[in-house]
C-alpha atoms as a PDB file:
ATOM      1  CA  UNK A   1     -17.622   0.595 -12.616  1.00  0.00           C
ATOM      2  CA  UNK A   2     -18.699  -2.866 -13.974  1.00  0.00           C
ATOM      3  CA  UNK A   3     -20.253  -5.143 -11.850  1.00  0.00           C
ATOM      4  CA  UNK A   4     -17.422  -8.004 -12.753  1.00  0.00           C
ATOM      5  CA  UNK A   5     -14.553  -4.897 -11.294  1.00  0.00           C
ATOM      6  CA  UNK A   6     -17.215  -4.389  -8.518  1.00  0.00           C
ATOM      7  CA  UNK A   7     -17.614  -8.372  -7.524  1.00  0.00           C
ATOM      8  CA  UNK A   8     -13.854  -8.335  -7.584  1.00  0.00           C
ATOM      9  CA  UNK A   9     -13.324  -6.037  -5.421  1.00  0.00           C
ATOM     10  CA  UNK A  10     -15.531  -6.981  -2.418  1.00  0.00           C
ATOM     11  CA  UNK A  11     -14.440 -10.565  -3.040  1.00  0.00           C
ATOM     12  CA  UNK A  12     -10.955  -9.378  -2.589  1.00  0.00           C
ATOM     13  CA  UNK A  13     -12.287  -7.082   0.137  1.00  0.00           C
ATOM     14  CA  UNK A  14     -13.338  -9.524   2.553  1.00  0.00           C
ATOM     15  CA  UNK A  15     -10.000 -11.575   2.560  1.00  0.00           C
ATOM     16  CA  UNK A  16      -8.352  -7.973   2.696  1.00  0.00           C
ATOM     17  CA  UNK A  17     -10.024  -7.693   5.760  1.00  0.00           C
ATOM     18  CA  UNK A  18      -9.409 -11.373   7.182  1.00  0.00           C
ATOM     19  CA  UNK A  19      -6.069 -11.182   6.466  1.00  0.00           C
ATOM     20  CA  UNK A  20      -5.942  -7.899   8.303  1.00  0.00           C
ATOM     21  CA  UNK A  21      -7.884  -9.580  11.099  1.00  0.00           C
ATOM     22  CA  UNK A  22      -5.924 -12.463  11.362  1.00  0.00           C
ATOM     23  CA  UNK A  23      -2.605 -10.496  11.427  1.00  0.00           C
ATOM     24  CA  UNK A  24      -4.100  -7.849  13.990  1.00  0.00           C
ATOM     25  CA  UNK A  25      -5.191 -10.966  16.283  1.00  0.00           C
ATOM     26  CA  UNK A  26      -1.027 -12.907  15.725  1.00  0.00           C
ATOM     27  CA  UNK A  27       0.422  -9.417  16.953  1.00  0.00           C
ATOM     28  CA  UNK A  28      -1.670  -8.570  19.808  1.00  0.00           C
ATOM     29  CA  UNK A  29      -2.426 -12.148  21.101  1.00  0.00           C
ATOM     30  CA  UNK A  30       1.124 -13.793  21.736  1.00  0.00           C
ATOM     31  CA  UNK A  31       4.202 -12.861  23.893  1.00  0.00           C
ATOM     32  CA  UNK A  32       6.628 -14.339  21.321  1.00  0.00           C
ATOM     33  CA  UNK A  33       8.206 -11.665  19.049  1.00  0.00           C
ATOM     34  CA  UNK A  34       9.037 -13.929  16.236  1.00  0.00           C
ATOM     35  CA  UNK A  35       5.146 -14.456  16.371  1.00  0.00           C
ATOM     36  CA  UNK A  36       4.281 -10.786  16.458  1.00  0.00           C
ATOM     37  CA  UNK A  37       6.853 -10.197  13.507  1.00  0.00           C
ATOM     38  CA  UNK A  38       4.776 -13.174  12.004  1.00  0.00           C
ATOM     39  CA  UNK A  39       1.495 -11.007  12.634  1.00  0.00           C
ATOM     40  CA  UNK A  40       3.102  -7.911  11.243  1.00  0.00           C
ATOM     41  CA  UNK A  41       4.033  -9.360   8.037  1.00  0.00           C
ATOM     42  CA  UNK A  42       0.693 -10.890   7.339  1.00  0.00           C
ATOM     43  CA  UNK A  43      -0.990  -7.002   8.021  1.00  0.00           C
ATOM     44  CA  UNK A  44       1.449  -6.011   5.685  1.00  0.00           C
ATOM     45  CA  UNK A  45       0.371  -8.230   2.793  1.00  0.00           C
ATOM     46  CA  UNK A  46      -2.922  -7.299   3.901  1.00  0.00           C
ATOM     47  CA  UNK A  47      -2.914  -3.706   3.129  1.00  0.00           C
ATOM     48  CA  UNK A  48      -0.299  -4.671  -0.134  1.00  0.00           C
ATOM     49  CA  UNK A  49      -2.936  -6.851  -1.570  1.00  0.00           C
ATOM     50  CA  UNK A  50      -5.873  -3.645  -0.858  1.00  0.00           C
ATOM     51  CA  UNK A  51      -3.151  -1.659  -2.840  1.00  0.00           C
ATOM     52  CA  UNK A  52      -3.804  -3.979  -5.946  1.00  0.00           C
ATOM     53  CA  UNK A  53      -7.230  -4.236  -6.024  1.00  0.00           C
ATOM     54  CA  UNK A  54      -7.635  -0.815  -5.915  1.00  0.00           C
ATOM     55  CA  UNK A  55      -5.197  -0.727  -8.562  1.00  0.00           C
ATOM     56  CA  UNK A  56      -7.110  -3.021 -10.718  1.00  0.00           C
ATOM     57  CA  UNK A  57     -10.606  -1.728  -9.756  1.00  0.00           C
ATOM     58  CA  UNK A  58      -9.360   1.925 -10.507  1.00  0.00           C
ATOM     59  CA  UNK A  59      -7.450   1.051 -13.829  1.00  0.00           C
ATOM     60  CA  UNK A  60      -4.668   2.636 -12.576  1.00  0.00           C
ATOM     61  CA  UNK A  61      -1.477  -0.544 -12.671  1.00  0.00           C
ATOM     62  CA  UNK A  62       1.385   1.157 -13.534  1.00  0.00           C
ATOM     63  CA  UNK A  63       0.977   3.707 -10.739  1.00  0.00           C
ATOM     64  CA  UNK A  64      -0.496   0.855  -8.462  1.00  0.00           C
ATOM     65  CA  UNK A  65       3.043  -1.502  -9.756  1.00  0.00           C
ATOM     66  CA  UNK A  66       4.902   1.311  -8.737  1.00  0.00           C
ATOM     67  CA  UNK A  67       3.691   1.808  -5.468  1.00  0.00           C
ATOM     68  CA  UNK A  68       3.659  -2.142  -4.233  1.00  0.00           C
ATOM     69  CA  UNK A  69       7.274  -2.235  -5.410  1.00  0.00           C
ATOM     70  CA  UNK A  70       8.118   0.826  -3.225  1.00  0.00           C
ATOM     71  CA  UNK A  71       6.413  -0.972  -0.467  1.00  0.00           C
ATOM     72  CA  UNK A  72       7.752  -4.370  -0.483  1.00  0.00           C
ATOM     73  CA  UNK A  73      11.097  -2.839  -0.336  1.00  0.00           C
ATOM     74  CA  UNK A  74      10.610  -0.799   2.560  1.00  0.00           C
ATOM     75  CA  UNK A  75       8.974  -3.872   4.083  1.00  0.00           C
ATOM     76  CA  UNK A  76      11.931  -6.080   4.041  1.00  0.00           C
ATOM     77  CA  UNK A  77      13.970  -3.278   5.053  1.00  0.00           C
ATOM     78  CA  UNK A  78      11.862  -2.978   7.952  1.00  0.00           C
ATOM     79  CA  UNK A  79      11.385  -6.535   8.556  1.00  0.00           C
ATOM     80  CA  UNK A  80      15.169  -6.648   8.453  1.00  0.00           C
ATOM     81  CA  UNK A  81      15.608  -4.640  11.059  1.00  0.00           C
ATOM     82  CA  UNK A  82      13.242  -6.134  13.583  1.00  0.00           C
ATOM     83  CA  UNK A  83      14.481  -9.265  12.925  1.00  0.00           C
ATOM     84  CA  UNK A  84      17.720  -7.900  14.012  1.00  0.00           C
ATOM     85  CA  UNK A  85      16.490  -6.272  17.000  1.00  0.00           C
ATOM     86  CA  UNK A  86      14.854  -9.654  18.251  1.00  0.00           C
ATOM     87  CA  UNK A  87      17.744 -11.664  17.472  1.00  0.00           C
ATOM     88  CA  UNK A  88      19.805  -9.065  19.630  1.00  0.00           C
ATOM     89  CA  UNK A  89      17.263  -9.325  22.631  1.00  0.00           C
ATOM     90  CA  UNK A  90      17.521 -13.508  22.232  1.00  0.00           C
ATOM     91  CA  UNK A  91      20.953 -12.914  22.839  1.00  0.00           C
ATOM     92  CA  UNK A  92      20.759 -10.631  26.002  1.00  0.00           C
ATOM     93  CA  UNK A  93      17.898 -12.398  27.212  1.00  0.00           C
ATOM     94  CA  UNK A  94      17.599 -15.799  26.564  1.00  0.00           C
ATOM     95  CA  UNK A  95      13.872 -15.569  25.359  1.00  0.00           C
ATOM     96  CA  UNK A  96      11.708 -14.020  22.992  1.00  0.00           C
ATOM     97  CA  UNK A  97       9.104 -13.535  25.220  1.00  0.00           C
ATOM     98  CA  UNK A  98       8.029  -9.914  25.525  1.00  0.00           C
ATOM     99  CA  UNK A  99       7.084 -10.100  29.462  1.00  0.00           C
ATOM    100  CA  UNK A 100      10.878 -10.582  30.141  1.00  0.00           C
ATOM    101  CA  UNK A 101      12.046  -7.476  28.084  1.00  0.00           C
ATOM    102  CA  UNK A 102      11.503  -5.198  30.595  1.00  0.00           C
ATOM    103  CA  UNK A 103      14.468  -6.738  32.527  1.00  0.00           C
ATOM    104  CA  UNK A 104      16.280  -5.402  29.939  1.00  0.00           C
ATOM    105  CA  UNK A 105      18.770  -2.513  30.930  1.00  0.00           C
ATOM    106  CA  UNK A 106      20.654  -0.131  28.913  1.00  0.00           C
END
Protein backbone atom coordinates (compact mmCIF):
# COMPACT_ATOMS: atom_id res chain seq x y z
CA UNK A 1 0.00 0.00 0.00
CA UNK A 2 1.24 3.51 -1.07
CA UNK A 3 1.59 6.01 1.32
CA UNK A 4 -0.86 8.52 -0.86
CA UNK A 5 -3.80 5.17 -0.45
CA UNK A 6 -2.47 5.05 3.19
CA UNK A 7 -2.85 9.09 3.96
CA UNK A 8 -6.24 8.64 2.39
CA UNK A 9 -7.41 6.37 4.32
CA UNK A 10 -6.71 7.65 7.88
CA UNK A 11 -7.76 11.08 6.60
CA UNK A 12 -11.01 9.53 5.70
CA UNK A 13 -10.71 7.49 8.90
CA UNK A 14 -10.95 10.12 11.34
CA UNK A 15 -14.17 11.79 9.84
CA UNK A 16 -15.41 8.04 9.58
CA UNK A 17 -15.12 8.05 13.07
CA UNK A 18 -16.57 11.69 13.83
CA UNK A 19 -19.30 11.11 11.85
CA UNK A 20 -19.89 7.90 13.72
CA UNK A 21 -19.41 9.88 16.93
CA UNK A 22 -21.54 12.54 16.16
CA UNK A 23 -24.42 10.22 15.03
CA UNK A 24 -23.88 7.85 18.17
CA UNK A 25 -24.09 11.14 20.47
CA UNK A 26 -27.81 12.60 18.13
CA UNK A 27 -29.33 9.01 18.93
CA UNK A 28 -28.53 8.50 22.44
CA UNK A 29 -28.67 12.18 23.65
CA UNK A 30 -32.30 13.45 22.68
CA UNK A 31 -35.90 12.27 23.48
CA UNK A 32 -37.18 13.38 20.04
CA UNK A 33 -37.45 10.47 17.54
CA UNK A 34 -37.25 12.53 14.46
CA UNK A 35 -33.82 13.49 16.11
CA UNK A 36 -32.75 9.94 16.82
CA UNK A 37 -33.84 8.97 13.14
CA UNK A 38 -31.59 12.10 12.38
CA UNK A 39 -28.68 10.33 14.44
CA UNK A 40 -29.31 7.03 12.76
CA UNK A 41 -28.97 8.25 9.35
CA UNK A 42 -25.78 10.11 9.94
CA UNK A 43 -24.19 6.46 11.54
CA UNK A 44 -25.37 5.13 8.50
CA UNK A 45 -23.40 7.35 6.13
CA UNK A 46 -20.78 6.82 8.54
CA UNK A 47 -20.17 3.22 8.10
CA UNK A 48 -21.29 3.78 4.00
CA UNK A 49 -18.49 6.18 3.59
CA UNK A 50 -15.84 3.34 5.67
CA UNK A 51 -17.34 1.01 2.91
CA UNK A 52 -15.67 3.27 0.17
CA UNK A 53 -12.55 3.90 1.46
CA UNK A 54 -11.93 0.55 1.98
CA UNK A 55 -13.06 0.10 -1.41
CA UNK A 56 -10.64 2.51 -2.78
CA UNK A 57 -7.74 1.64 -0.40
CA UNK A 58 -8.26 -2.15 -1.31
CA UNK A 59 -8.71 -1.60 -5.17
CA UNK A 60 -11.61 -3.44 -5.03
CA UNK A 61 -14.75 -0.63 -6.64
CA UNK A 62 -16.85 -2.66 -8.45
CA UNK A 63 -17.40 -5.05 -5.55
CA UNK A 64 -17.24 -1.98 -3.09
CA UNK A 65 -20.13 -0.07 -5.88
CA UNK A 66 -21.99 -3.03 -5.49
CA UNK A 67 -22.18 -3.28 -1.98
CA UNK A 68 -23.00 0.70 -1.14
CA UNK A 69 -25.81 0.35 -3.68
CA UNK A 70 -27.21 -2.70 -1.79
CA UNK A 71 -26.94 -0.64 1.27
CA UNK A 72 -28.44 2.59 0.46
CA UNK A 73 -31.41 0.71 -0.64
CA UNK A 74 -31.98 -1.16 2.36
CA UNK A 75 -31.37 2.13 4.17
CA UNK A 76 -34.23 4.00 2.77
CA UNK A 77 -36.26 1.03 3.09
CA UNK A 78 -35.50 1.06 6.60
CA UNK A 79 -35.62 4.66 7.08
CA UNK A 80 -39.02 4.36 5.45
CA UNK A 81 -40.32 2.41 7.80
CA UNK A 82 -39.33 4.24 10.94
CA UNK A 83 -40.45 7.19 9.60
CA UNK A 84 -43.72 5.52 9.39
CA UNK A 85 -43.69 4.14 12.74
CA UNK A 86 -43.00 7.72 14.28
CA UNK A 87 -45.48 9.38 12.25
CA UNK A 88 -48.01 6.65 13.59
CA UNK A 89 -46.95 7.29 17.33
CA UNK A 90 -47.38 11.40 16.54
CA UNK A 91 -50.69 10.46 15.76
CA UNK A 92 -51.61 8.32 18.90
CA UNK A 93 -49.66 10.43 21.02
CA UNK A 94 -49.41 13.82 20.29
CA UNK A 95 -45.51 13.96 20.71
CA UNK A 96 -42.45 12.57 19.54
CA UNK A 97 -40.95 12.45 22.66
CA UNK A 98 -39.79 8.98 23.65
CA UNK A 99 -40.56 9.40 27.60
CA UNK A 100 -44.32 9.49 26.66
CA UNK A 101 -44.28 6.21 24.55
CA UNK A 102 -44.62 4.09 27.23
CA UNK A 103 -48.23 5.37 27.68
CA UNK A 104 -48.71 3.75 24.69
CA UNK A 105 -51.13 0.65 24.81
CA UNK A 106 -51.81 -2.00 22.39
Amino acid sequence: MSTELLQIFWSFGIFVIILAVIGLYCLLATYNLIRALIGLEILIKAATLSIIVVGYVTGRMALTQALVVTFITIEVVVMAVAIGVVLGIRHFNDSLDTRKIRNIKG
